[in-house]
Protein backbone atom coordinates (compact mmCIF):
# COMPACT_ATOMS: atom_id res chain seq x y z
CA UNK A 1 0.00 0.00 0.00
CA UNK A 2 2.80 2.28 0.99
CA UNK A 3 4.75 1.54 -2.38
CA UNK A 4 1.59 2.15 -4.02
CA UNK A 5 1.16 5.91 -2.52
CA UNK A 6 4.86 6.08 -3.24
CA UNK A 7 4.17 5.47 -6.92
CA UNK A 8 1.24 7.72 -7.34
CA UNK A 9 3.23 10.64 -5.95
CA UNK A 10 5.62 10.11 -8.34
CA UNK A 11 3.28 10.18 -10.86
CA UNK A 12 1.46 13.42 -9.94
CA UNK A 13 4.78 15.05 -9.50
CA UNK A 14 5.49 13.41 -13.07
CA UNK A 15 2.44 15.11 -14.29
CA UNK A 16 3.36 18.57 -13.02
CA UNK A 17 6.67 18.58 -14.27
CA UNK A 18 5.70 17.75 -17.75
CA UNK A 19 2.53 20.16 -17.87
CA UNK A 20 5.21 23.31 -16.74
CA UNK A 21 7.31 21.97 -19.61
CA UNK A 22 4.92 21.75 -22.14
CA UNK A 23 3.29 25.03 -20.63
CA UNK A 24 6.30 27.42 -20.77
CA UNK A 25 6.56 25.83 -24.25
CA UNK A 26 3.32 26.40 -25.63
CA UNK A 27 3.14 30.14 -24.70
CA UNK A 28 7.03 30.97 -25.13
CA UNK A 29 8.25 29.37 -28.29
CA UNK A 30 5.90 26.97 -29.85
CA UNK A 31 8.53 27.42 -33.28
CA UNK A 32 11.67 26.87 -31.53
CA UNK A 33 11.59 23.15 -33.40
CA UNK A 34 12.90 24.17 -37.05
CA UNK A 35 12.60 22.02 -40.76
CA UNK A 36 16.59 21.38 -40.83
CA UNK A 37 16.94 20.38 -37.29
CA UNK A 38 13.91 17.70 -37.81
CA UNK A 39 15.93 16.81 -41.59
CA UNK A 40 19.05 16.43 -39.63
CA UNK A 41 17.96 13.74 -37.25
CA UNK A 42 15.69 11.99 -39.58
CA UNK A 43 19.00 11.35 -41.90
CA UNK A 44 19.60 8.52 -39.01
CA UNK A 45 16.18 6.67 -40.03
CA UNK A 46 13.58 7.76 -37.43
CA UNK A 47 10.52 9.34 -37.72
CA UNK A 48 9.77 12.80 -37.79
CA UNK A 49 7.48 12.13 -34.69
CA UNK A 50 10.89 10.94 -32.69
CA UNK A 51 13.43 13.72 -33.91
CA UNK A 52 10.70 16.63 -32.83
CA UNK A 53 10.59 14.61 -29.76
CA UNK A 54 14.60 14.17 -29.09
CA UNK A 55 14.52 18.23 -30.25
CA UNK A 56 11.59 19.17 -27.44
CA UNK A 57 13.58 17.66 -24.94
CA UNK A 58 16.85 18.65 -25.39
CA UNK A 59 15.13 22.14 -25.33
CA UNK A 60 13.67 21.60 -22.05
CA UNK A 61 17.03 20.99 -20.90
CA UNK A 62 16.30 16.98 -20.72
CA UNK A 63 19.31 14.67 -21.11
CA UNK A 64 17.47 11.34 -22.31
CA UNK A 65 20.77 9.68 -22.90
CA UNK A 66 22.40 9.66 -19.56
CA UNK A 67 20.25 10.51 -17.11
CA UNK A 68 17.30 7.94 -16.18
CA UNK A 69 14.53 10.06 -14.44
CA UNK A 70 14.66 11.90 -18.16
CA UNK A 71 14.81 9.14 -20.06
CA UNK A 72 11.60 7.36 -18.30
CA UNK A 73 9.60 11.00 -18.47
CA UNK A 74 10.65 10.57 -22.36
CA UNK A 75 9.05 7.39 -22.41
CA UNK A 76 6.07 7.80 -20.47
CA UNK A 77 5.01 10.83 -21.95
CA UNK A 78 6.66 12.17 -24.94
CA UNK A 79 6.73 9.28 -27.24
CA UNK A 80 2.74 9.27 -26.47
CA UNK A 81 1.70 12.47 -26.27
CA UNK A 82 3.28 14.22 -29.94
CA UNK A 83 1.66 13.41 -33.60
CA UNK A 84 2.35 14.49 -36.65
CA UNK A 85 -0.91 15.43 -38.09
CA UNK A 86 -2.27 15.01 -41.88
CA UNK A 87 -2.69 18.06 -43.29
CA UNK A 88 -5.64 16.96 -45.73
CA UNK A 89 -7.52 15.72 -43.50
CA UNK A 90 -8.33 18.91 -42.01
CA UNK A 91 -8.52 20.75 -45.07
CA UNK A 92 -11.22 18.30 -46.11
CA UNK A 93 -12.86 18.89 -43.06
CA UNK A 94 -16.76 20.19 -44.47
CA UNK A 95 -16.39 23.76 -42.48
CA UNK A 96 -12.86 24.36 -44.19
CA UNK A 97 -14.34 23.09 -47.79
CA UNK A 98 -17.44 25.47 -47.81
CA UNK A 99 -16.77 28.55 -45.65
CA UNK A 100 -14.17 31.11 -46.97
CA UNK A 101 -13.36 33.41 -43.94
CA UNK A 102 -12.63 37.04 -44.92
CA UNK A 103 -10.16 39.24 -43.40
CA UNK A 104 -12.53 41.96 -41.95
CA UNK A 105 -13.41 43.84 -38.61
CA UNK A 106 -16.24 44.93 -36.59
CA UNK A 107 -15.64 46.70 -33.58
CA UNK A 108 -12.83 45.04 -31.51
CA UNK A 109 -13.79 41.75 -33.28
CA UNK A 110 -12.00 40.71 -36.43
CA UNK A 111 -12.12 37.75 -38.76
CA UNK A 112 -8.70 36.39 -40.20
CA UNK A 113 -6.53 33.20 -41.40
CA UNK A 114 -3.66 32.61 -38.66
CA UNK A 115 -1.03 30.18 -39.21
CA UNK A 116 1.10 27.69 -37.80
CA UNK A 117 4.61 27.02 -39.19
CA UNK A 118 6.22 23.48 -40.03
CA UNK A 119 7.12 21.81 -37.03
CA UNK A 120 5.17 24.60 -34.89
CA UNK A 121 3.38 22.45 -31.58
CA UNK A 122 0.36 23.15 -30.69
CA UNK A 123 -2.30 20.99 -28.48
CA UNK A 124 -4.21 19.14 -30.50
CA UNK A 125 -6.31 17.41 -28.33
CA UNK A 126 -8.13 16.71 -25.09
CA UNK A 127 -5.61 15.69 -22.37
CA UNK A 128 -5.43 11.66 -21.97
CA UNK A 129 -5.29 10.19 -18.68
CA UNK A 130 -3.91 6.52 -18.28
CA UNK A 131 -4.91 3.71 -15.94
CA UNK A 132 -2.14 4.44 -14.13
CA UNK A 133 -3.13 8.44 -13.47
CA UNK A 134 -0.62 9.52 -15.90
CA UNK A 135 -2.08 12.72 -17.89
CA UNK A 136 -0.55 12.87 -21.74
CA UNK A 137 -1.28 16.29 -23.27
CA UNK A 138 -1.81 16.39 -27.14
CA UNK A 139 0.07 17.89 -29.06
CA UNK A 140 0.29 18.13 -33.08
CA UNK A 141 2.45 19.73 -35.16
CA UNK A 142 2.33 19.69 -39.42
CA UNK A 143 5.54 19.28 -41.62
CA UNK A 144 4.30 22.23 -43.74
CA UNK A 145 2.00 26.12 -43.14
CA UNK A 146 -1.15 24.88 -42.27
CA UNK A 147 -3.55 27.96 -42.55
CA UNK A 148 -6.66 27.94 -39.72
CA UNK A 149 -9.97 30.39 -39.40
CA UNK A 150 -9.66 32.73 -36.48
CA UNK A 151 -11.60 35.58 -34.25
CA UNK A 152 -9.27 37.95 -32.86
CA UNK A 153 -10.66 40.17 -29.82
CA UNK A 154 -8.37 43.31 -29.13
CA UNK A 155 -5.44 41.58 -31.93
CA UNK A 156 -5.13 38.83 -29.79
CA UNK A 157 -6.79 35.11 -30.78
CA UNK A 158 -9.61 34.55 -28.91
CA UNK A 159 -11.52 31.39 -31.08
CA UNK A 160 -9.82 29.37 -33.88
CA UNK A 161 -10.77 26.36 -35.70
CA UNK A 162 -7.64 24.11 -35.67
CA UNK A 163 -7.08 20.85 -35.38
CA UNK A 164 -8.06 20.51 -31.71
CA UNK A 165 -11.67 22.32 -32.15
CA UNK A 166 -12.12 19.90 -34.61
CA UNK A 167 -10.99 16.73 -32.82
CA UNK A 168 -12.55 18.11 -29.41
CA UNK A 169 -15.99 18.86 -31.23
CA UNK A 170 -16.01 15.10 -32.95
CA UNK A 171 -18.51 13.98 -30.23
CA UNK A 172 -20.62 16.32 -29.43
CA UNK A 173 -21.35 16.85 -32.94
CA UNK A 174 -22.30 12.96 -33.04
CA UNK A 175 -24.29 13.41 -30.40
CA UNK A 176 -26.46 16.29 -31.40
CA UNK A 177 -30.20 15.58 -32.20
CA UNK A 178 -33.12 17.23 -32.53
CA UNK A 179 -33.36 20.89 -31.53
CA UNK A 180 -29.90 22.05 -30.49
CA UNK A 181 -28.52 25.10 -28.33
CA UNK A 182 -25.11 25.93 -28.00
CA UNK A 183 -23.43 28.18 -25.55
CA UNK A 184 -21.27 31.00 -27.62
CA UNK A 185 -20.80 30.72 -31.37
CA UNK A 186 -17.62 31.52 -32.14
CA UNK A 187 -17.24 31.27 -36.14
CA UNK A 188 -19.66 28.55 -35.99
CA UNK A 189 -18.31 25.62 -36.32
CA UNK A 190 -20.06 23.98 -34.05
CA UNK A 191 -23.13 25.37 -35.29
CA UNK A 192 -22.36 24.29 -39.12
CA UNK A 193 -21.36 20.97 -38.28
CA UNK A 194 -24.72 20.27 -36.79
CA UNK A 195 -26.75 21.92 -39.18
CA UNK A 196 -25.77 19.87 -41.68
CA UNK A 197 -27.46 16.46 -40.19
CA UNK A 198 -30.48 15.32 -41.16
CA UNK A 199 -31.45 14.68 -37.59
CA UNK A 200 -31.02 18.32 -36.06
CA UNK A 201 -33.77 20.44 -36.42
CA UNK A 202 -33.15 23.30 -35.27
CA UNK A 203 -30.12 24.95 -34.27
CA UNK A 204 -29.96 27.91 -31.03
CA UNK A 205 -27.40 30.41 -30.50
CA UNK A 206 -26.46 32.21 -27.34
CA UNK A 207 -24.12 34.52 -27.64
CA UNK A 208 -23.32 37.79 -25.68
CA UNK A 209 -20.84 39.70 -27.96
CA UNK A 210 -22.78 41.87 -30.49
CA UNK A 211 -19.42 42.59 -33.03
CA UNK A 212 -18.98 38.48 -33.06
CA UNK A 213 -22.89 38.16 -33.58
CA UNK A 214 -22.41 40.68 -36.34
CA UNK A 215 -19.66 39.34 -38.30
CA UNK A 216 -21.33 35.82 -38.30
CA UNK A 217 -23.95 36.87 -39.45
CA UNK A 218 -22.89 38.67 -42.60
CA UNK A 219 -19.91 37.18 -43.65
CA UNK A 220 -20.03 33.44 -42.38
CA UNK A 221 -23.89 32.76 -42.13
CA UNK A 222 -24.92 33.04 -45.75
CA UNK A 223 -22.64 30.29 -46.60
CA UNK A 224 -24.07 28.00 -44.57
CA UNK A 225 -26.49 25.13 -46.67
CA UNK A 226 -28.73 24.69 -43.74
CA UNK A 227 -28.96 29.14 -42.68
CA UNK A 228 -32.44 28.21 -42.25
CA UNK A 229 -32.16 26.00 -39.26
CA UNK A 230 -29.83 28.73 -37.60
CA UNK A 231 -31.54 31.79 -35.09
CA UNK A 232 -28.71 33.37 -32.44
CA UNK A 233 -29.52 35.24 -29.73
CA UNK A 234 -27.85 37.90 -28.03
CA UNK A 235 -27.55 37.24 -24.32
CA UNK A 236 -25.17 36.02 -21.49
CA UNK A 237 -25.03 32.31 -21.32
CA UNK A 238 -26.31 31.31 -17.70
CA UNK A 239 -28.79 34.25 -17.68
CA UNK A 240 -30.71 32.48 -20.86
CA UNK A 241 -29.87 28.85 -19.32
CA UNK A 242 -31.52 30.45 -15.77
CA UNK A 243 -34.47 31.64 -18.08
CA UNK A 244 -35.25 29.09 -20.56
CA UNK A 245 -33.82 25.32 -19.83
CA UNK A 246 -36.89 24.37 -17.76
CA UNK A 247 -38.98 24.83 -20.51
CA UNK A 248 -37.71 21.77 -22.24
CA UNK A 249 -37.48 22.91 -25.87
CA UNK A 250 -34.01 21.57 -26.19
CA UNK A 251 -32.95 18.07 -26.67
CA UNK A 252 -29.08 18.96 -26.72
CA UNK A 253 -27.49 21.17 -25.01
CA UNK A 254 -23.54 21.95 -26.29
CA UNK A 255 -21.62 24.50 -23.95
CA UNK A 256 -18.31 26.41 -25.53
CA UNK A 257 -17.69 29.59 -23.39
CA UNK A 258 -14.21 28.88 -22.38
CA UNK A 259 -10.87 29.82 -24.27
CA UNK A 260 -9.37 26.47 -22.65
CA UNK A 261 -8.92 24.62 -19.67
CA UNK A 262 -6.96 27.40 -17.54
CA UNK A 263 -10.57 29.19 -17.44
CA UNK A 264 -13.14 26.65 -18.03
CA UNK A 265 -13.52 24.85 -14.87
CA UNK A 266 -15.23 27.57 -13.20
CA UNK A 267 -18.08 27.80 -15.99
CA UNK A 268 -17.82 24.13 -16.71
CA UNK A 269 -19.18 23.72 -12.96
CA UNK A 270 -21.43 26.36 -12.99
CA UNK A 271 -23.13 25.25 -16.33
CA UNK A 272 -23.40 21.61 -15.17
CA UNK A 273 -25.30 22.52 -12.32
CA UNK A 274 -28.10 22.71 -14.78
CA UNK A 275 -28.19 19.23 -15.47
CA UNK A 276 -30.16 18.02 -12.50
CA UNK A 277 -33.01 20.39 -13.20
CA UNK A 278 -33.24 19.16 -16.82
CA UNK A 279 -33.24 15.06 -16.95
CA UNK A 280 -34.35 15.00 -19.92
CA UNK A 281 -32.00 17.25 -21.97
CA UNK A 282 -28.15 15.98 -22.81
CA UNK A 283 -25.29 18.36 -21.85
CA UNK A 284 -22.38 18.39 -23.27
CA UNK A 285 -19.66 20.42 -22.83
CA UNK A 286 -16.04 21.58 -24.77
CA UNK A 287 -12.78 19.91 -23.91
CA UNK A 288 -14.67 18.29 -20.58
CA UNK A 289 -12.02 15.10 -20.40
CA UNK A 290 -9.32 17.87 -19.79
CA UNK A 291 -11.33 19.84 -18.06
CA UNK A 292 -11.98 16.80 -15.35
CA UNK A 293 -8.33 16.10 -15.33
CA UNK A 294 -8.06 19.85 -13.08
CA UNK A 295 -11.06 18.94 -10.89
């Protein structure tokens, strides 16, 4: 038993360690990891996915070849937690195929393509968490530009559609039926994704930021195929929940008001609350398996 404790120290400690890592990472230098270096180390027969690994660690100061505590954080995590993505299949993706975004501004909101560079990481998807407690970020990176929709607030990204909105979004757009309402809209991915199945009917839009609202609506929402199943509202998200859940005239229920887990748990909580007062309505909410992984 005491071994056991032992071990799942360790592994929490194991867990914070790599989530600073990746963290400082992430928000520092997400391009420190150029082309040549990856061409340099593939010239010795590995894969792509191992040189940006080898490269990530050496720049977090990680000596995988003679020291062992680095060599088993390699192994439990790294050579699980980085992909390199397809390119295509994203690009087929039915939101990237039919909705051109422009580059235009209303207010303090503006629409725009953003970027990532070759070898640029970038979380990709929702956190994993082992049998054994261990929790394995995602993270993606392309071998060439890979171009992505975006909604800056004040210059700085505030919603994208990359490859982890799409991943993270797989299910709940599954799940959808009937007549859907989603918490914040974003450029509507969410909302287009459903649209488009023959078993939503109607589609419901809360949304409290009028220069988003606007911009949707006029330069995103006349290219959807199924506009007519779309109506948005203007109003904050748990004052419309508070208002007009009970009246049961939503079958699913898809909440998106967070910009990731750092300040979703708070609203992920408070929005779940609803559930008990509305059996028979499904919830669903963005990125909850990393989300859970805080709580």
């Amino acid at each position: 038993m005491e071994r056991d404790k032992e071990t799942r120290t360790q592994i929490e400690e194991d867990n914070r360690t790599v989530f600073a890592l990746l963290s400082h990472y992430l928000n520092q230098a997400p391009d420190l990891i150029t082309s040549e270096e990856i061409q340099e180390i593939t010239a010795y027969g590995v894969t792509e996915e191992y040189a940006f690994n080898v490269i990530l660690a050496g720049a977090f100061g990680l000596d995988i070849n003679e020291h062992a505590y680095h060599k088993e954080l390699f192994d439990h995590y790294f050579m699980r937690m980085t992909h390199k993505l397809d390119m295509s299949e994203y690009y087929n993706n039915p939101y990237y195929k039919n909705i051109e975004i422009p580059n235009v501004q209303i207010g303090n909101s503006r629409l725009k393509y953003e970027r990532y560079k070759p070898y640029e990481g970038f979380v990709c998807n929702d956190i994993i968490r082992t049998e054994e407690g261990r929790q394995l970020p995602q993270i993606g990176f392309f071998d060439e530009e890979f171009r992505f929709p975006a909604v800056l607030e004040n210059d700085r990204i505030w919603m994208t559609i990359t490859p982890n909105e799409i991943e993270t979004m797989k299910e709940p757009v599954e799940a959808a039926f009937g007549n859907v309402l989603t918490f914040g809209l974003g450029l509507g991915y969410y909302a287009y994704m459903v649209s488009i199945k023959d078993n939503v009917s109607s589609v419901t839009i809360v949304e409290a930021n009028e220069h988003v609202i606007r911009l949707f609506k006029k330069h995103i929402l006349p290219q959807f195929a199924h506009g007519h199943k779309i109506r948005i509202i203007q109003a904050d998200a748990f004052e419309y929940a508070e208002r007009e859940l009970s009246s049961g005239a939503y079958d699913y229920v898809f909440t998106d008001l967070w910009h990731d887990v750092s300040d979703g748990a708070e609203l992920y909580l408070r929005m779940k609350s609803y559930e008990e007062h509305n059996p028979n309505t499904v919830f669903s909410y963005w990125i909850e398996k990393s989300i859970l992984c805080y709580l």
